[in-house]
C-alpha atoms as a PDB file:
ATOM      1  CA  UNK A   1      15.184  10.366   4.577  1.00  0.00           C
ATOM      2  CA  UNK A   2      12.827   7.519   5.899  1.00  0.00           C
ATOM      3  CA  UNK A   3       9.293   7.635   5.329  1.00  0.00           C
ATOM      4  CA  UNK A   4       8.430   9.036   9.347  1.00  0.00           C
ATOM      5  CA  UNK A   5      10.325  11.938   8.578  1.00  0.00           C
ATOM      6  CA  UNK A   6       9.173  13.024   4.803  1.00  0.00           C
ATOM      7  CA  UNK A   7       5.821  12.636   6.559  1.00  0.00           C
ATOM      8  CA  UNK A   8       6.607  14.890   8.608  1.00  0.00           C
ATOM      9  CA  UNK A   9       8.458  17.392   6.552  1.00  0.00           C
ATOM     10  CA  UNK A  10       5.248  17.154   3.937  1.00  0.00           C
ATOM     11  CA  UNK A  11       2.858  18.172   7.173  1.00  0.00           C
ATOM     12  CA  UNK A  12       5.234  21.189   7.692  1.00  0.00           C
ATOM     13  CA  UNK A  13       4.801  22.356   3.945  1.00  0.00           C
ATOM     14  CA  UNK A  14       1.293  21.355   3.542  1.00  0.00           C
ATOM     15  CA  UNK A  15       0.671  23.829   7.127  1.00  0.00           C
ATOM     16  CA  UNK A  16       2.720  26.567   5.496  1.00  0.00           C
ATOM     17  CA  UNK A  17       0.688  26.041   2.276  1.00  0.00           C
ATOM     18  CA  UNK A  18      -2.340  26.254   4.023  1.00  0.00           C
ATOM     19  CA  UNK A  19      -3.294  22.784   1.788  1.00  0.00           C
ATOM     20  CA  UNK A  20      -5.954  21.643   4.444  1.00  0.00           C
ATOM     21  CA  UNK A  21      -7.148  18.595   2.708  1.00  0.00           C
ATOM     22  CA  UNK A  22      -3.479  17.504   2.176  1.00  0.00           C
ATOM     23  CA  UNK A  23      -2.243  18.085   5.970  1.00  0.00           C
ATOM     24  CA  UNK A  24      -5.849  16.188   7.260  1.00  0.00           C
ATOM     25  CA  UNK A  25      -4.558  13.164   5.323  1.00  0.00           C
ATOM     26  CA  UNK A  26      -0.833  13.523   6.076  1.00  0.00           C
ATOM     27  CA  UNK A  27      -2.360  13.923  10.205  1.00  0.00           C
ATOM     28  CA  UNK A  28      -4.389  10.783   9.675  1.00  0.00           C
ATOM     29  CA  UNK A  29      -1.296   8.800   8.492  1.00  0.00           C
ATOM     30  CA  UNK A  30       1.215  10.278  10.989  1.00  0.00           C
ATOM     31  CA  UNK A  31      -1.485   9.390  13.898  1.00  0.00           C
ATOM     32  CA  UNK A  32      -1.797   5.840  12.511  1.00  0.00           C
ATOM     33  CA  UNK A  33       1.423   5.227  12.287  1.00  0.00           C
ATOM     34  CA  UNK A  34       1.926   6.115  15.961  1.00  0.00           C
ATOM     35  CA  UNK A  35      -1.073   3.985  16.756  1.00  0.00           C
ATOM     36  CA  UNK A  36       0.777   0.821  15.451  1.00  0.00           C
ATOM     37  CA  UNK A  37       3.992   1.723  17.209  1.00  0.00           C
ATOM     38  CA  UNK A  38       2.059   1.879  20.833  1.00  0.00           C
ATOM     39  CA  UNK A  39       0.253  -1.192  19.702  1.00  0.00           C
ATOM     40  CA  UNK A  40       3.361  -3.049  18.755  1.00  0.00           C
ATOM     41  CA  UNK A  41       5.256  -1.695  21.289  1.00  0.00           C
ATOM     42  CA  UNK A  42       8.324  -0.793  18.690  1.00  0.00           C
ATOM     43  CA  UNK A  43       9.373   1.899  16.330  1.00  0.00           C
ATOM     44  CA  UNK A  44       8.418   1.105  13.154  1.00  0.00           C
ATOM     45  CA  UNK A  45      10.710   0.939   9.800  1.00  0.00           C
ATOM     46  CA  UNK A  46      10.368   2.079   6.331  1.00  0.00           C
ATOM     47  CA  UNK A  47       8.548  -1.425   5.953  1.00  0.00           C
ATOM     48  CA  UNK A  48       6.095  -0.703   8.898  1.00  0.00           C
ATOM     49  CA  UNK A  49       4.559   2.830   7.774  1.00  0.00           C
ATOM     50  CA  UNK A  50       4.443   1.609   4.373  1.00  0.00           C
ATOM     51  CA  UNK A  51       1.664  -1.305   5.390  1.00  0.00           C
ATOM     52  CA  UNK A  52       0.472   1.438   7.625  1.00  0.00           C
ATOM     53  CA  UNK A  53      -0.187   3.594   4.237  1.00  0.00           C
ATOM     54  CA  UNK A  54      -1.166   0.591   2.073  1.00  0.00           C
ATOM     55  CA  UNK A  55      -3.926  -0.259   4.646  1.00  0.00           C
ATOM     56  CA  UNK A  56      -5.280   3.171   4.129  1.00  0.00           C
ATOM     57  CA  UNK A  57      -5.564   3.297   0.425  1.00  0.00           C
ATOM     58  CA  UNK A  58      -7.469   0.062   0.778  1.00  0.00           C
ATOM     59  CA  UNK A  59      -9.430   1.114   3.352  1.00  0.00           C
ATOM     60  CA  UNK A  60      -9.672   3.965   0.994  1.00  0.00           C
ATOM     61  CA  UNK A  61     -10.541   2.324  -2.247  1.00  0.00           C
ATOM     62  CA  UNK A  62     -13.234   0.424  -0.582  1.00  0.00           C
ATOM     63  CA  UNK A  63     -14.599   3.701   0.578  1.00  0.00           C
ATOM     64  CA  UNK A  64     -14.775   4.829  -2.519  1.00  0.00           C
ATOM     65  CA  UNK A  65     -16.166   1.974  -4.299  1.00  0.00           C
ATOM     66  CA  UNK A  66     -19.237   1.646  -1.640  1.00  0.00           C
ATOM     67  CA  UNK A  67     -19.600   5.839  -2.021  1.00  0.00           C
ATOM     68  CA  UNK A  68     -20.080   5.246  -6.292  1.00  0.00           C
ATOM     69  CA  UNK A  69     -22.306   2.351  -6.132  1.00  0.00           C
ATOM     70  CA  UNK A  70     -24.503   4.660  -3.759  1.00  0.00           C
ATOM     71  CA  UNK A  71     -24.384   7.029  -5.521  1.00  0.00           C
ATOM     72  CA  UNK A  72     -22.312   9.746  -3.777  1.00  0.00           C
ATOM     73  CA  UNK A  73     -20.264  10.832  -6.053  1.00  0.00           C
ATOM     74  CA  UNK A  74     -18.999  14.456  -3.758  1.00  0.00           C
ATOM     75  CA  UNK A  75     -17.716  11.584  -1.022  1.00  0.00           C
ATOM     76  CA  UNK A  76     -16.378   8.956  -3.471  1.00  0.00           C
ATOM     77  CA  UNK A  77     -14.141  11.732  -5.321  1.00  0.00           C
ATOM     78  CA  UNK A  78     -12.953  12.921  -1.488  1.00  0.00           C
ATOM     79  CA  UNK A  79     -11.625   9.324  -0.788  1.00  0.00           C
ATOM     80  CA  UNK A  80      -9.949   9.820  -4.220  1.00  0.00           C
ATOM     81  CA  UNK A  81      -8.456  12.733  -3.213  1.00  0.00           C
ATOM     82  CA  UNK A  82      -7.097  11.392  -0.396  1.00  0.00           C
ATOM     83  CA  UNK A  83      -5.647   8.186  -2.185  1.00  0.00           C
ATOM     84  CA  UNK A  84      -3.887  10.419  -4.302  1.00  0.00           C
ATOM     85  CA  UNK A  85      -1.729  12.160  -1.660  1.00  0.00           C
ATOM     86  CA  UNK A  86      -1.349   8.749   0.299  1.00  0.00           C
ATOM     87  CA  UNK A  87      -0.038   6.959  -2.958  1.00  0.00           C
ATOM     88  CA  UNK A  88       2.983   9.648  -3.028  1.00  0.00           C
ATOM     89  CA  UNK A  89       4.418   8.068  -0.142  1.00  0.00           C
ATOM     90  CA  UNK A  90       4.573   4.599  -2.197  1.00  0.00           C
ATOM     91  CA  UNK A  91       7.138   3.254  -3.840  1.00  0.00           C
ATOM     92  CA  UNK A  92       7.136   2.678  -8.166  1.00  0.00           C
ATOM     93  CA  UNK A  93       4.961  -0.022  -9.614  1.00  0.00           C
ATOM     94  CA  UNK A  94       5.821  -2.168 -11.559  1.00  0.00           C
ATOM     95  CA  UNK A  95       4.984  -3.222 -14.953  1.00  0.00           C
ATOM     96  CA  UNK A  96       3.552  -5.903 -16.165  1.00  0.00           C
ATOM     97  CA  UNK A  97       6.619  -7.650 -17.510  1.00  0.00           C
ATOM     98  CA  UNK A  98       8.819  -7.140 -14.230  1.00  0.00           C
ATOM     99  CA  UNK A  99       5.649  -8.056 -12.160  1.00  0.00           C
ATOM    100  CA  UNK A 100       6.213 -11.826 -13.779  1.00  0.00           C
ATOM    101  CA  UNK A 101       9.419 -12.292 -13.970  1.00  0.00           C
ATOM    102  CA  UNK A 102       9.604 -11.403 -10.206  1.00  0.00           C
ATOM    103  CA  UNK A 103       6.869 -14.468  -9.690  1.00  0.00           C
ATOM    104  CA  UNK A 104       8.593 -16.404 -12.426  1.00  0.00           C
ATOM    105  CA  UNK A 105      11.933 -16.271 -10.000  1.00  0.00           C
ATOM    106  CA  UNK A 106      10.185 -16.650  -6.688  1.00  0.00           C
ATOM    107  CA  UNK A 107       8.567 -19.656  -7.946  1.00  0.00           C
ATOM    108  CA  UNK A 108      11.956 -20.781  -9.078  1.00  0.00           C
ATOM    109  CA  UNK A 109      13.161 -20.050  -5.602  1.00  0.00           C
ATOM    110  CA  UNK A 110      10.620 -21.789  -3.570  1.00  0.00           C
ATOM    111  CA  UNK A 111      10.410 -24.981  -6.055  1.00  0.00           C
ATOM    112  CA  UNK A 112       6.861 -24.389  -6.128  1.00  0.00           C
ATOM    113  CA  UNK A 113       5.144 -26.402  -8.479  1.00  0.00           C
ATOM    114  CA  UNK A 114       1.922 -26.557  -7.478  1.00  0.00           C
ATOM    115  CA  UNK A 115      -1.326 -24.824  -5.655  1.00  0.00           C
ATOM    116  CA  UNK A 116      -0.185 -26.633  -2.511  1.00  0.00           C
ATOM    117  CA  UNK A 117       3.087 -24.164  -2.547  1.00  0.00           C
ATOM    118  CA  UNK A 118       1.389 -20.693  -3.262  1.00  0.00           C
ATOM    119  CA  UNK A 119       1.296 -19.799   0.325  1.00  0.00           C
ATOM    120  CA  UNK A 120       5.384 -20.128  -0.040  1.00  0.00           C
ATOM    121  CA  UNK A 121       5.685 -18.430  -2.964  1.00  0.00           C
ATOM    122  CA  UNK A 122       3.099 -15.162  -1.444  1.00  0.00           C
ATOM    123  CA  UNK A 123       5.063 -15.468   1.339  1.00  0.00           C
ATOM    124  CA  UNK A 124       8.322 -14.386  -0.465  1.00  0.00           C
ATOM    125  CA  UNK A 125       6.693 -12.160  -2.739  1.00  0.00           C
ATOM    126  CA  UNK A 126       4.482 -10.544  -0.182  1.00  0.00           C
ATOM    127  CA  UNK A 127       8.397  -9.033   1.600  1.00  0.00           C
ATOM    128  CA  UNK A 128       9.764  -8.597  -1.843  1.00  0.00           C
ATOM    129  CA  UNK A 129       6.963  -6.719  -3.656  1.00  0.00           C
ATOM    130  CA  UNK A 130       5.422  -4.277  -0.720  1.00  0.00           C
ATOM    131  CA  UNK A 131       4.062  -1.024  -2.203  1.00  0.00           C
ATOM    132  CA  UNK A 132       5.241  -2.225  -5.872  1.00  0.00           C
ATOM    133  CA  UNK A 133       2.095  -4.227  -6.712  1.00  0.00           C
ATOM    134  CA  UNK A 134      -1.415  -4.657  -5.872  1.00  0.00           C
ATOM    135  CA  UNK A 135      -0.983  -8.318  -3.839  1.00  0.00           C
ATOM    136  CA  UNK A 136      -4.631  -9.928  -5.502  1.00  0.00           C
ATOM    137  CA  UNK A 137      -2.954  -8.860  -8.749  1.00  0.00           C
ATOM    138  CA  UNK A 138       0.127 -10.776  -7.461  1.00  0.00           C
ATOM    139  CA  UNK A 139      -2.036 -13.810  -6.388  1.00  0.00           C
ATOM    140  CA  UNK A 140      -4.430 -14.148  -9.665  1.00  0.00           C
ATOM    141  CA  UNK A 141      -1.351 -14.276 -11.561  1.00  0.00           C
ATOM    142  CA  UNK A 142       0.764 -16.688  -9.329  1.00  0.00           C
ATOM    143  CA  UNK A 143      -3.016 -18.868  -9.298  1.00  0.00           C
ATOM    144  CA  UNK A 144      -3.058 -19.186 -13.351  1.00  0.00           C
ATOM    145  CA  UNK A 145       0.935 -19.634 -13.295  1.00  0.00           C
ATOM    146  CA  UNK A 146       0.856 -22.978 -10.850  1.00  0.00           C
ATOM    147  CA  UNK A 147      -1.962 -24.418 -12.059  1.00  0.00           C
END
């Protein structure tokens, strides 16, 4: 099952649950989803809705973050909330060990050996590790290993 359609079959059970806060969420992904594919023109892929969902839980996180350093903690722990059920949709992460040795081989790939060839080496790892890592984790760590 792709991700369109366990989006939809999670809308159906969080209606039958009568989960509001979980079927608002699941609504807000579904409709910006279908934004992108009028925008684009296209149908969108497995790849597609998940940048779809990892644009949300930034969008999310940096809600959050703004709500706790102004104090409002009742909105901040909403955003939460909704992070949680968005995050379901993503794939595993990864640890810490397989996290480098996927750089270590894309660097090996690309022949990077340098600063002047991270934007290579992100551009291989950005396709290769979507939804498995946070990419500024992915970039600090590619930074300290070319330099």
């Amino acid at each position: 099952m792709n991700l369109k359609e366990q989006l939809s079959d999670d809308m159906k059970s969080a209606m039958r649950a009568r989960d509001k806060e979980r079927l608002a969420v699941i609504r807000q992904a579904q409709a910006a989803v279908k934004q992108r594919e009028i925008d684009e023109g296209t149908t969108l892929d497995d790849a597609g809705v998940l940048a779809v969902i990892e644009k949300m839980i930034k969008q999310r996180r940096d809600a959050e973050t703004q709500y706790r350093d102004a104090g409002r903690d009742e909105l901040a722990d909403a955003e939460g909330a909704e992070i949680t059920v968005l995050e379901h949709y993503l794939p595993a992460r990864l640890s810490d060990a397989e996290l480098d040795a996927v750089i270590d081989r894309a660097i090996a790939d690309t022949g990077a050996e340098s600063m002047r060839d991270m934007g290579k080496v992100m551009g291989q790892l950005k396709s290769e590790l979507a939804g498995q890592a946070d990419m500024s984790d992915v970039s600090a760590r590619l930074k300290t290993k070319l330099q």
